[in-house]
Every structure is written in structure tokens, then in C-alpha cells.
C-alpha atoms as a PDB file:
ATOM      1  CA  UNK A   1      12.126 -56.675  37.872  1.00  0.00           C
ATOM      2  CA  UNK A   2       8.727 -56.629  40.052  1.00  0.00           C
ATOM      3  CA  UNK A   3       5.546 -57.608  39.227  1.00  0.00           C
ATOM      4  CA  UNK A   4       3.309 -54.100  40.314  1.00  0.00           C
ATOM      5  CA  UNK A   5      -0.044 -53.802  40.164  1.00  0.00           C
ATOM      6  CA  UNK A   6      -1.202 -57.391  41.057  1.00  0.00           C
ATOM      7  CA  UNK A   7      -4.958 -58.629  41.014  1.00  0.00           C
ATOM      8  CA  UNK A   8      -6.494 -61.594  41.371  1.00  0.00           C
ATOM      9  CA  UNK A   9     -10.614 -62.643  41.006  1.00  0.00           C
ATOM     10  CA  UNK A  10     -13.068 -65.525  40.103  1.00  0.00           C
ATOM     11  CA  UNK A  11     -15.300 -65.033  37.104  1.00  0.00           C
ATOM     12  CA  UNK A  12     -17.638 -67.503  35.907  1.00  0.00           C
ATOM     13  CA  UNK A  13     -17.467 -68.683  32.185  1.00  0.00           C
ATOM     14  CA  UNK A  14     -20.406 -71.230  31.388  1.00  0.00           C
ATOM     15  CA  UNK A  15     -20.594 -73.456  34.148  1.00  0.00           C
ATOM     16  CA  UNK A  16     -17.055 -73.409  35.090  1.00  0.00           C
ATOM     17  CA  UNK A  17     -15.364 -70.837  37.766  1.00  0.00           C
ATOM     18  CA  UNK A  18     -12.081 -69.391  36.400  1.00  0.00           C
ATOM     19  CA  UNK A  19      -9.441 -67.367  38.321  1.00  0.00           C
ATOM     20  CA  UNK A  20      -7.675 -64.337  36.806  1.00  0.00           C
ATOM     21  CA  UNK A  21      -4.647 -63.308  37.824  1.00  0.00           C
ATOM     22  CA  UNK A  22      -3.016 -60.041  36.434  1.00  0.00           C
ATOM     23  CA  UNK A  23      -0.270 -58.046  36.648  1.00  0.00           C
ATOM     24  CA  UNK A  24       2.232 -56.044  35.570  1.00  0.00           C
ATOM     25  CA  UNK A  25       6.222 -56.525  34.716  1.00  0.00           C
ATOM     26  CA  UNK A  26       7.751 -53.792  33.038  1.00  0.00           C
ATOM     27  CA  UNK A  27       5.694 -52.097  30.246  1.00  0.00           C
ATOM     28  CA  UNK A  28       3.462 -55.237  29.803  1.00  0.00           C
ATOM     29  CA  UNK A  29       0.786 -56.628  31.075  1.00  0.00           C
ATOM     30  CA  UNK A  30       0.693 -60.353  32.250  1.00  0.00           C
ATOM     31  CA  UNK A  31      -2.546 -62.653  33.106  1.00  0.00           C
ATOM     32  CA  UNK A  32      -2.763 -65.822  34.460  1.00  0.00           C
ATOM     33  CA  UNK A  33      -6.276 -67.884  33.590  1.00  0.00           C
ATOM     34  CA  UNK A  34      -7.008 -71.210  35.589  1.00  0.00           C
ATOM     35  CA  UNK A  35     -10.054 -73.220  36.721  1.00  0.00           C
ATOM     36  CA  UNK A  36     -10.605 -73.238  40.342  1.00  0.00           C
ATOM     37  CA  UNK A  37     -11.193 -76.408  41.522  1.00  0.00           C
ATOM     38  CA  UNK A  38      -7.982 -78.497  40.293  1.00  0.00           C
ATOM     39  CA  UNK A  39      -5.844 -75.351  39.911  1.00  0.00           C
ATOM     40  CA  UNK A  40      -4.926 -76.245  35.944  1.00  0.00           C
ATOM     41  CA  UNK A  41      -3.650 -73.356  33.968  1.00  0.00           C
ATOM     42  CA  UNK A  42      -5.781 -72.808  30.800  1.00  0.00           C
ATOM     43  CA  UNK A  43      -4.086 -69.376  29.502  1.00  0.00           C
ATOM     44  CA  UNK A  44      -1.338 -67.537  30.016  1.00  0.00           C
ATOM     45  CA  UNK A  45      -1.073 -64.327  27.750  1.00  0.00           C
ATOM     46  CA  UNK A  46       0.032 -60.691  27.845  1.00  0.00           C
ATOM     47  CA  UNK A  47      -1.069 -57.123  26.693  1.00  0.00           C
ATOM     48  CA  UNK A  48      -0.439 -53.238  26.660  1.00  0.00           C
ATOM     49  CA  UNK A  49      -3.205 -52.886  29.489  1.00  0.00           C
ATOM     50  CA  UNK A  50      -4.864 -55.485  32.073  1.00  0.00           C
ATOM     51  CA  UNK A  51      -8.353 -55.537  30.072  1.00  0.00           C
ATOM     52  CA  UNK A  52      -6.466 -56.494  26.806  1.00  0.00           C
ATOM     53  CA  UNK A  53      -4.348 -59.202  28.678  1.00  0.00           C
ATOM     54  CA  UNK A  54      -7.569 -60.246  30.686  1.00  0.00           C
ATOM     55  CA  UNK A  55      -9.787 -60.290  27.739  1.00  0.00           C
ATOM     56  CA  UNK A  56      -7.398 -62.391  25.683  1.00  0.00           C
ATOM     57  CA  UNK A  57      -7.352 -65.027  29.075  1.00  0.00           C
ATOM     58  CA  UNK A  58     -10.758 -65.195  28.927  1.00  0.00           C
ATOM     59  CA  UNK A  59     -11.069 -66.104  25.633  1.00  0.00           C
ATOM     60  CA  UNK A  60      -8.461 -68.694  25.583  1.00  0.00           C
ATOM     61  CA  UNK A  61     -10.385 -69.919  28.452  1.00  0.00           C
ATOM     62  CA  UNK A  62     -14.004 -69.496  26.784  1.00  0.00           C
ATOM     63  CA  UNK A  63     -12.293 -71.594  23.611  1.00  0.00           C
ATOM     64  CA  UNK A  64     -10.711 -74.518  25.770  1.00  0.00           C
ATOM     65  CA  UNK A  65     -13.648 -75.361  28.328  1.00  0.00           C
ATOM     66  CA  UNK A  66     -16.390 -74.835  25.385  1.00  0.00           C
ATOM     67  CA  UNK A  67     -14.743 -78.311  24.542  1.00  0.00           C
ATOM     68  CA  UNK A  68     -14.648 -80.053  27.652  1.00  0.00           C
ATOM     69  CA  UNK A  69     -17.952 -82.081  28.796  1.00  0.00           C
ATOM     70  CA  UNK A  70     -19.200 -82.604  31.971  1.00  0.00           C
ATOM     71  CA  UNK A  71     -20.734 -85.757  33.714  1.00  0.00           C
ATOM     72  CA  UNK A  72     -23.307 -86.370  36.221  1.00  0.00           C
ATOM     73  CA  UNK A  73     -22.136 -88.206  38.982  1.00  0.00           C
END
């Protein structure tokens, strides 16, 4: 099988930069959330269309960096 319909892009969610990265194997949709700087993978999920799939990322991502506090250096 080949991933079609690929897309990647930076949104910002609080103070932190997360990359997207969709696409699509088969019938379903597959998305890819991660924070920029180190690369770590936050969420990985899947849906019937890239917004759904994308959306779910995002929350995942929202949910897991809400938690994670940041220091002055």
C-alpha cells in the first residue's frame, strides 16, 4: 500500500510549535503530531477524513503539553 495525499505543517498550540503530518493509506486517514524542536511524537491517530484525524492530533497534543511546564533559563 502507499501513503497518497501527504501533508505536512507547523501550528502553534499555547506556546509550543507542533508539526502535523497527514496522510492517507487505504480508506483511512493517518496523522502524525510532534513538537518541533526535539522531534518527540505526542499523537499518533487516524480518521475517515484529514480534519477528523488532524483534529483528534491536536487534541491529544493540546491535552499532553497543557501538562508540561516550562522554565526560564
Amino acid at each position: 500500500m502507499k501513503a497518497e495525499d501527504y501533508s505536512e505543517r507547523q501550528v502553534e498550540v499555547d506556546p509550543w510549535q507542533v508539526r502535523l503530518t497527514s496522510y492517507k493509506l487505504g480508506d483511512v486517514y493517518h496523522c502524525k503530531a510532534d513538537n518541533v524542536s526535539p522531534g518527540a511524537a505526542l499523537a499518533r491517530t487516524t480518521g475517515a477524513t484529514r480534519e477528523e484525524a488532524e483534529q483528534k492530533a491536536l487534541d491529544r497534543a493540546r491535552q499532553l503539553l497543557s501538562r508540561t511546564r516550562r522554565h526560564d533559563v
